[in-house]
N, C-alpha and C. Protein backbone atom coordinates (compact mmCIF):
# COMPACT_ATOMS: atom_id res chain seq x y z
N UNK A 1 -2.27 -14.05 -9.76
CA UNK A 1 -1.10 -13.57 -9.05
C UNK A 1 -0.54 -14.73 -8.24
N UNK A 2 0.63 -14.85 -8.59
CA UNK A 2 1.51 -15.82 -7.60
C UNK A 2 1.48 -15.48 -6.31
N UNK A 3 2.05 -16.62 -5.23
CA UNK A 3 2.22 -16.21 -3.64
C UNK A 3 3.49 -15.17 -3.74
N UNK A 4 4.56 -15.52 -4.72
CA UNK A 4 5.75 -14.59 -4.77
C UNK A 4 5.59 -12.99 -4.44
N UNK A 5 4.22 -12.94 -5.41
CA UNK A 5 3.81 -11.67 -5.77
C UNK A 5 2.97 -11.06 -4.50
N UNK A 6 2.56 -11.63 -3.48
CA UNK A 6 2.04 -11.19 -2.19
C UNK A 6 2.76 -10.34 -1.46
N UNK A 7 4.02 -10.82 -1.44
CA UNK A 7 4.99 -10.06 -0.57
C UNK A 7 5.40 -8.52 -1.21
N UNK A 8 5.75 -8.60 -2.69
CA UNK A 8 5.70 -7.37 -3.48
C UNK A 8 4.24 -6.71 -2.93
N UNK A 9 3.37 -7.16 -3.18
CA UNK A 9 2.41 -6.44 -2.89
C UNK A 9 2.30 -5.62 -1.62
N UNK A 10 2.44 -6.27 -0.70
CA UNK A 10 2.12 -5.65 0.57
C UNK A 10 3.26 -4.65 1.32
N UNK A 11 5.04 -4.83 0.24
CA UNK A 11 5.79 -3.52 0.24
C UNK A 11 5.01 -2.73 -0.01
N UNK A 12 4.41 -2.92 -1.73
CA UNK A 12 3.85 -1.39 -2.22
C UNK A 12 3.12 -0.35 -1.47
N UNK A 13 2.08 -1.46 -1.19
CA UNK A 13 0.64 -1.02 -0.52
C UNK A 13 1.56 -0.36 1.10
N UNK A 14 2.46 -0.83 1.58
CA UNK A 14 2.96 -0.17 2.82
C UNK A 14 3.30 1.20 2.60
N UNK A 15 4.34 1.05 1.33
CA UNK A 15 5.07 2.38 1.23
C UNK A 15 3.88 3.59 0.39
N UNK A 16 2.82 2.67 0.57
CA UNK A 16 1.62 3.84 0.05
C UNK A 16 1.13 4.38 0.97
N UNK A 17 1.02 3.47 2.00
CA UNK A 17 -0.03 3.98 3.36
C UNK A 17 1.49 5.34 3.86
N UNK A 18 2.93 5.17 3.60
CA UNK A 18 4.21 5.64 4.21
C UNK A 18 3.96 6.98 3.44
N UNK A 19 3.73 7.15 2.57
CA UNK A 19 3.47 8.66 1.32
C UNK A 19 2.56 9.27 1.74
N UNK A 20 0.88 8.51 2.19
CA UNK A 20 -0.24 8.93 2.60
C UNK A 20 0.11 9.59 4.05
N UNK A 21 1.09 9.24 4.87
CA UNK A 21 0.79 9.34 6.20
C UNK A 21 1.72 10.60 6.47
N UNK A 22 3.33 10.80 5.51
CA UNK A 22 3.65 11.49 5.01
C UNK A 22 3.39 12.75 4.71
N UNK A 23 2.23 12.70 3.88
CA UNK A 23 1.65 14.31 3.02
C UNK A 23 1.00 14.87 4.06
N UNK A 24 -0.55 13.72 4.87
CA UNK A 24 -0.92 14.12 5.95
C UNK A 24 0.09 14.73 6.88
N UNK A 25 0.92 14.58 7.41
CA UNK A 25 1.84 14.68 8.64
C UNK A 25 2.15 16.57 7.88
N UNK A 26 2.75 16.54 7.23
CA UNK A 26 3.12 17.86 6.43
C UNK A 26 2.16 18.58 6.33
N UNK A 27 0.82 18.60 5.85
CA UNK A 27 0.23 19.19 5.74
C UNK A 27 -0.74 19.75 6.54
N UNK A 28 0.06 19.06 8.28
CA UNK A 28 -0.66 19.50 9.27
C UNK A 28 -2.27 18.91 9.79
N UNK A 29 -2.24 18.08 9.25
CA UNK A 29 -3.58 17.30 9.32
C UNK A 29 -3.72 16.64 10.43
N UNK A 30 -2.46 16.44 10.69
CA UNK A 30 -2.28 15.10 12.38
C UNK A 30 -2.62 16.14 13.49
N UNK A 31 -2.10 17.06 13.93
CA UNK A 31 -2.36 18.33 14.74
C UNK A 31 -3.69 18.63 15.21
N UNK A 32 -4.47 17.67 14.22
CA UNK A 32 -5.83 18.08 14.50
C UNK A 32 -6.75 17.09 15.29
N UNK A 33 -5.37 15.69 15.14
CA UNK A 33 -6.51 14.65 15.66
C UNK A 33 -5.72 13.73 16.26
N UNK A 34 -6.19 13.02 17.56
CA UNK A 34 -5.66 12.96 18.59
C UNK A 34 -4.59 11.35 18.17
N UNK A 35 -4.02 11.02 18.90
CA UNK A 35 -3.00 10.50 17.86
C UNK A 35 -3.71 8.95 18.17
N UNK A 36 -4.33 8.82 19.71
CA UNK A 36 -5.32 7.67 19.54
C UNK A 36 -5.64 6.88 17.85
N UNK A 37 -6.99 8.44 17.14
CA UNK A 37 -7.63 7.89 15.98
C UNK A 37 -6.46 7.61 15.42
N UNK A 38 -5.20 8.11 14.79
CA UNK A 38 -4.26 7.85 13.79
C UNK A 38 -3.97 6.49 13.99
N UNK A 39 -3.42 5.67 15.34
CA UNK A 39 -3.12 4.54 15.31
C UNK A 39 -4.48 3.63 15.27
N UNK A 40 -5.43 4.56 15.33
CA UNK A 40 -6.67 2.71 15.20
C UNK A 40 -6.82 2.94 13.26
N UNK A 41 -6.94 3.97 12.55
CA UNK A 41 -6.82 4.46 11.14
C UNK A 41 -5.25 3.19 11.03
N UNK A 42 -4.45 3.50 11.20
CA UNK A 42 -3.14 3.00 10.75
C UNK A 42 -3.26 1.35 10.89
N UNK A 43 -3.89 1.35 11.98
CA UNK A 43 -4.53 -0.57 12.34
C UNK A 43 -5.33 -1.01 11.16
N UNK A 44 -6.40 -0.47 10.68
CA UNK A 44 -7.28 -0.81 9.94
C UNK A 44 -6.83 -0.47 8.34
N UNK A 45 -5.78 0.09 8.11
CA UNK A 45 -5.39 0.51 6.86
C UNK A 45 -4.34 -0.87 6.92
N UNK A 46 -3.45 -1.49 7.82
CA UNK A 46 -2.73 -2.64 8.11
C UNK A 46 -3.65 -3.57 7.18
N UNK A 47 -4.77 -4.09 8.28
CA UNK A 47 -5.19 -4.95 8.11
C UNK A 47 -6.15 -4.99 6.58
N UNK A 48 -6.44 -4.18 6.16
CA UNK A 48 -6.76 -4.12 4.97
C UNK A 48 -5.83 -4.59 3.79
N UNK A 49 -4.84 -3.90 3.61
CA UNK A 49 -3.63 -4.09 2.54
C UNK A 49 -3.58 -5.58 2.98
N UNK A 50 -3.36 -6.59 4.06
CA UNK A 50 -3.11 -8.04 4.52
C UNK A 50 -4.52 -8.31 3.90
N UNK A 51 -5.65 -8.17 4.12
CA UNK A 51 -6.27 -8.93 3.26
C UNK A 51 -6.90 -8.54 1.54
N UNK A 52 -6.20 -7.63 1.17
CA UNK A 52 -6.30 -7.74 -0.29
C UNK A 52 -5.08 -7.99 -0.62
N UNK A 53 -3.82 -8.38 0.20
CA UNK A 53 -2.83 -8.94 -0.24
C UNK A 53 -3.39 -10.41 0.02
N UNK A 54 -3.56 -10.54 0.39
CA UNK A 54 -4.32 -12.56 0.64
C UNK A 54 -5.26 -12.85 -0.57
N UNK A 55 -6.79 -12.31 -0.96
CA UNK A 55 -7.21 -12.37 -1.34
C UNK A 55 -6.80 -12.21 -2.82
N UNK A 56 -5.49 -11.32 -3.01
CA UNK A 56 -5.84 -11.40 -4.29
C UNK A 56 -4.39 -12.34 -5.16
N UNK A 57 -3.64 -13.10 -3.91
CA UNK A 57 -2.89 -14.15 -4.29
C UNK A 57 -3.16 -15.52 -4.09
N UNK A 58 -4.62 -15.43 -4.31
CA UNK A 58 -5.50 -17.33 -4.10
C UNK A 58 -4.28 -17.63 -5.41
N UNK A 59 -4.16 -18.76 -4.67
CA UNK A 59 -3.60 -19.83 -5.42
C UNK A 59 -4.39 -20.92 -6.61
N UNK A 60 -4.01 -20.81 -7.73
CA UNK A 60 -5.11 -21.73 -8.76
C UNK A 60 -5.26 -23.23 -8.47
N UNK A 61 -6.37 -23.73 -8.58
CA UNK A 61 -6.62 -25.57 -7.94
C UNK A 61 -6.50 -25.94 -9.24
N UNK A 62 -5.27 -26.93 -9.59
CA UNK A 62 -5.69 -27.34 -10.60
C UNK A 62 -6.38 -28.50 -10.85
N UNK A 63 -7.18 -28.67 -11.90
CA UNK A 63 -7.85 -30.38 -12.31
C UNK A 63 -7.10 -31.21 -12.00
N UNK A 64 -6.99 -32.40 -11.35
CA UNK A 64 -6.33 -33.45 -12.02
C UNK A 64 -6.94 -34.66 -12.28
């Protein structure tokens, strides 16, 4: 994967955590829990997508 392709990535993976947080919210799930946990959950779901967006746009070394 190119560096190009990092930035695509980490839209997707956003507007996934945006669907996930979404269905939860609708389906009444947040109501249950204090909004504290949601933002340290929403921190750690961040920082995750940033490093499998990093990790999985290593750049190739080439020989020379």
């Amino acid at each position: 994967m190119q560096m190009r392709f990092v930035h695509i990535y980490l839209i997707g993976y956003f507007i996934l955590l945006l669907g996930a947080a979404l269905a939860l919210w609708q389906a009444g799930a947040f109501a249950h829990i204090r909004g504290v946990w949601v933002a340290i959950g929403a921190i750690i779901a961040i920082g995750l997508g940033i490093m499998l967006a990093v990790t999985a746009g290593k750049p190739t070394i080439a020989n020379e």
